[in-house]
PDB file of N, CA and C in Angstrom:
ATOM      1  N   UNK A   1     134.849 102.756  88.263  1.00  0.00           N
ATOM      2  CA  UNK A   1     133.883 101.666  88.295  1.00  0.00           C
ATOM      3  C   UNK A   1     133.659 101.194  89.728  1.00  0.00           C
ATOM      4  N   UNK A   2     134.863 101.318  90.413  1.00  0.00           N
ATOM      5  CA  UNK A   2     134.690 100.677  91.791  1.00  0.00           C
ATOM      6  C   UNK A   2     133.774 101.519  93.091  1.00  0.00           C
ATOM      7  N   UNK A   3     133.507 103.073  92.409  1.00  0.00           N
ATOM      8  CA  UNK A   3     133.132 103.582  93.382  1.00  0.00           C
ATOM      9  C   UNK A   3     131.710 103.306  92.610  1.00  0.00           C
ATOM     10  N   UNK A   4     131.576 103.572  91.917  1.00  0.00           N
ATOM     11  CA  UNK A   4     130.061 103.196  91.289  1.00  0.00           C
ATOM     12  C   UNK A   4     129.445 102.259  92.013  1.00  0.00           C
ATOM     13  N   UNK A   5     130.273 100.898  91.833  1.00  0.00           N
ATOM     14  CA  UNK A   5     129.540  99.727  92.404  1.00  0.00           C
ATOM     15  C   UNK A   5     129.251 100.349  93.547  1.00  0.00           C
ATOM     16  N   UNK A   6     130.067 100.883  95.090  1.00  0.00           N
ATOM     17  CA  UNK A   6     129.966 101.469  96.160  1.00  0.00           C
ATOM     18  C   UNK A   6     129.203 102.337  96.545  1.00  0.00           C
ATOM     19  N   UNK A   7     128.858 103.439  95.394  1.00  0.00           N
ATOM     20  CA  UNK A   7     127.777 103.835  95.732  1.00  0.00           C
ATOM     21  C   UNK A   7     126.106 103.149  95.172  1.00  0.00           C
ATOM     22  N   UNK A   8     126.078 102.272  94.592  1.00  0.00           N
ATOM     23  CA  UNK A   8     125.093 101.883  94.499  1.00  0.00           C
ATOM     24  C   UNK A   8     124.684 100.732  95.679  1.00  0.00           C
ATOM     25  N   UNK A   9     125.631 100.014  96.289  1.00  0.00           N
ATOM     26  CA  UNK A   9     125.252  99.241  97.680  1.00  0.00           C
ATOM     27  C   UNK A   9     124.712 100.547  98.741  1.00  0.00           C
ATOM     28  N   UNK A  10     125.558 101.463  98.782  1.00  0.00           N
ATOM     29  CA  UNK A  10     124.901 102.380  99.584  1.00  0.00           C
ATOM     30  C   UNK A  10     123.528 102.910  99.797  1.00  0.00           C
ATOM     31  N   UNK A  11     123.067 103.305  98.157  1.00  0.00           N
ATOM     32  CA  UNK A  11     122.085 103.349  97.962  1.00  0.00           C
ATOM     33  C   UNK A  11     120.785 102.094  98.183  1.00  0.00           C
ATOM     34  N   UNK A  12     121.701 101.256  97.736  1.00  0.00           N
ATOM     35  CA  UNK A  12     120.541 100.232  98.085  1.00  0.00           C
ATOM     36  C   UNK A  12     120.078  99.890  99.534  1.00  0.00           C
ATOM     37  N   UNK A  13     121.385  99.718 100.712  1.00  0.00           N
ATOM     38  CA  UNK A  13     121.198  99.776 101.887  1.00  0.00           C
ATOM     39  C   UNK A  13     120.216 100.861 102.523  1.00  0.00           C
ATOM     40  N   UNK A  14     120.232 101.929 102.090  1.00  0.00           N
ATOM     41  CA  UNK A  14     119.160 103.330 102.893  1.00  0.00           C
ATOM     42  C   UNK A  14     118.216 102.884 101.844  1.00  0.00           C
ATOM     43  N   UNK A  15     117.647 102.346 101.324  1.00  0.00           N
ATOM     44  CA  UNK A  15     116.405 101.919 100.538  1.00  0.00           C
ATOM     45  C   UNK A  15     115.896 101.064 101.256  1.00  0.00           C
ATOM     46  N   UNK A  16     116.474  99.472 101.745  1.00  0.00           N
ATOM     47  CA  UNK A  16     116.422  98.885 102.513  1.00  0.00           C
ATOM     48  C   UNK A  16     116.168  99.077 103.719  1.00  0.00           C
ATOM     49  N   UNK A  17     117.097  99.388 104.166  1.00  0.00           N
ATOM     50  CA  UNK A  17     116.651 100.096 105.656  1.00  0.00           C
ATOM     51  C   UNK A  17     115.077 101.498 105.760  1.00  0.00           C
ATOM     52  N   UNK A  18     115.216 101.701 104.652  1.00  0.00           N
ATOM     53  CA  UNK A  18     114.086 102.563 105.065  1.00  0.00           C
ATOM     54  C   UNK A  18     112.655 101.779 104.582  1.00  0.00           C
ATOM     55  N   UNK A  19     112.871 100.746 103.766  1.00  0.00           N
ATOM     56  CA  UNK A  19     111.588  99.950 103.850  1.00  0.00           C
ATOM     57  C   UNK A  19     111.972  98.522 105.067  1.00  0.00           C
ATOM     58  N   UNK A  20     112.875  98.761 105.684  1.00  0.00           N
ATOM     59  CA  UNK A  20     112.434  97.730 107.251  1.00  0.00           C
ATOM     60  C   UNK A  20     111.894  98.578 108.193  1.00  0.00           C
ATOM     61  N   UNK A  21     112.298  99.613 108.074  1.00  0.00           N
ATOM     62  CA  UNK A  21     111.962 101.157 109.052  1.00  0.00           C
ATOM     63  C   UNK A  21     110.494 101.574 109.009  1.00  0.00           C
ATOM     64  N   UNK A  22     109.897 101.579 107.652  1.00  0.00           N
ATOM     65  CA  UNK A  22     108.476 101.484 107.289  1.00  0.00           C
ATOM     66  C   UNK A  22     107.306 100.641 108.388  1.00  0.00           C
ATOM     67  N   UNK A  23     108.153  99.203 107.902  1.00  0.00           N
ATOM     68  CA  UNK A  23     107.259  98.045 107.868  1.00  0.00           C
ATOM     69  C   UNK A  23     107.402  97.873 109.445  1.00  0.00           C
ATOM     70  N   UNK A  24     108.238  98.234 110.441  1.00  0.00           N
ATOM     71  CA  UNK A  24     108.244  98.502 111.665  1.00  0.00           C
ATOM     72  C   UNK A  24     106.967  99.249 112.051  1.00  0.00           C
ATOM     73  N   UNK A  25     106.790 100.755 111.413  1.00  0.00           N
ATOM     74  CA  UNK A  25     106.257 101.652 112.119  1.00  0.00           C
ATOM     75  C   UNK A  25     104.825 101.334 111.998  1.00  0.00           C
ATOM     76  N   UNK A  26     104.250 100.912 110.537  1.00  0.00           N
ATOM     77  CA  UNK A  26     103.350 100.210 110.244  1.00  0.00           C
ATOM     78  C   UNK A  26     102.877  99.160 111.219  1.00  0.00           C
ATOM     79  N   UNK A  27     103.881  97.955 111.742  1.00  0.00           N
ATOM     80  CA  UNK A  27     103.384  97.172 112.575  1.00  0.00           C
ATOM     81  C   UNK A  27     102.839  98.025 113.893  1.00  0.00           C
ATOM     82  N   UNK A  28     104.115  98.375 114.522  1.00  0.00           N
ATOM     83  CA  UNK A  28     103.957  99.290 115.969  1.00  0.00           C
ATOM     84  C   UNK A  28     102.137  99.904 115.689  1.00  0.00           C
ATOM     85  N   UNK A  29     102.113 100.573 114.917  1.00  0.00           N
ATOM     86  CA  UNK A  29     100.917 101.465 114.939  1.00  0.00           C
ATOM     87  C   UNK A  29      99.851 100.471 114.848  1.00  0.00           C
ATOM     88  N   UNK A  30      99.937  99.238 114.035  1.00  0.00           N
ATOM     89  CA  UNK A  30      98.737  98.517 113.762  1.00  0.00           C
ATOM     90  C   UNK A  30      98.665  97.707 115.295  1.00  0.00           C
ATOM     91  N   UNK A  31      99.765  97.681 116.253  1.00  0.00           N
ATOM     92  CA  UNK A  31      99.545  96.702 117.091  1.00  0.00           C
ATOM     93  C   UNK A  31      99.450  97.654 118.241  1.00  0.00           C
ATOM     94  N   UNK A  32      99.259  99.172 118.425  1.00  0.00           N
ATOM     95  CA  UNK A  32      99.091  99.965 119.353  1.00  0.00           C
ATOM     96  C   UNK A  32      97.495 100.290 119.158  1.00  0.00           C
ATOM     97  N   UNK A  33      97.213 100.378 118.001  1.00  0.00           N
ATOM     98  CA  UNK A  33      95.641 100.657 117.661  1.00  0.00           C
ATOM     99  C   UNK A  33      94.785  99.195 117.771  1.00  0.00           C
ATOM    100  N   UNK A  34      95.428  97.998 117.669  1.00  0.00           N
ATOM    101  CA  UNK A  34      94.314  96.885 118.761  1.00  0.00           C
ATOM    102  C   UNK A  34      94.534  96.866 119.591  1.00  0.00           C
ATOM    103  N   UNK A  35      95.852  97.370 120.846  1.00  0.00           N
ATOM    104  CA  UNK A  35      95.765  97.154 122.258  1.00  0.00           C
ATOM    105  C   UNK A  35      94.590  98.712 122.434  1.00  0.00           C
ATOM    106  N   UNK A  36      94.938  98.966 121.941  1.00  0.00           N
ATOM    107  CA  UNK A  36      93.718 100.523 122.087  1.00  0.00           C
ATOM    108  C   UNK A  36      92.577  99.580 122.088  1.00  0.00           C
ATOM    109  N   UNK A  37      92.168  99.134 121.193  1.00  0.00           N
ATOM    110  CA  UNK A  37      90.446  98.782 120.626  1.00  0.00           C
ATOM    111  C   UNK A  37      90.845  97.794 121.859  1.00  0.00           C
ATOM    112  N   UNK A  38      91.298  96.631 122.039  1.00  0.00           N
ATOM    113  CA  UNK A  38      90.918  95.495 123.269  1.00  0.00           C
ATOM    114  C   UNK A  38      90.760  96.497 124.653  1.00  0.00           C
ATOM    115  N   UNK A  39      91.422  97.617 124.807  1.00  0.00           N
ATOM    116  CA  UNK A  39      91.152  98.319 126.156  1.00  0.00           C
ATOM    117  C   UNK A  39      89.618  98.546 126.041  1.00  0.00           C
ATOM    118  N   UNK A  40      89.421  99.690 125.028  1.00  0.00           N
ATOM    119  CA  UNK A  40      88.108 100.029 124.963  1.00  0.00           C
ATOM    120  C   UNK A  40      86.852  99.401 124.801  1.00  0.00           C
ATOM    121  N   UNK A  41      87.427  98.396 123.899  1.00  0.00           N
ATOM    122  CA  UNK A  41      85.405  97.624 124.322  1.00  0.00           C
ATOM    123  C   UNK A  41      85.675  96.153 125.278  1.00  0.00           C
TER     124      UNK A  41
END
């Protein structure tokens, strides 16, 4: 039972982390594509 619980925090952590990891790359890109657009026009 105890590793169960253990592996399910695990799991939940790389779930987690890969939707903060997302929502990072998402920003970066959305805030590299308006310093783009403010250069260009």
């Amino acid at each position: 039972m105890e590793t169960y619980k253990n592996y399910n925090r695990e799991d939940f952590n790389k779930i987690l982390s890969a939707k903060i990891t997302r929502k990072l790359l998402i920003t970066a890109t959305v805030l590299a594509s308006l310093g783009i657009l403010n250069k260009t026009f």
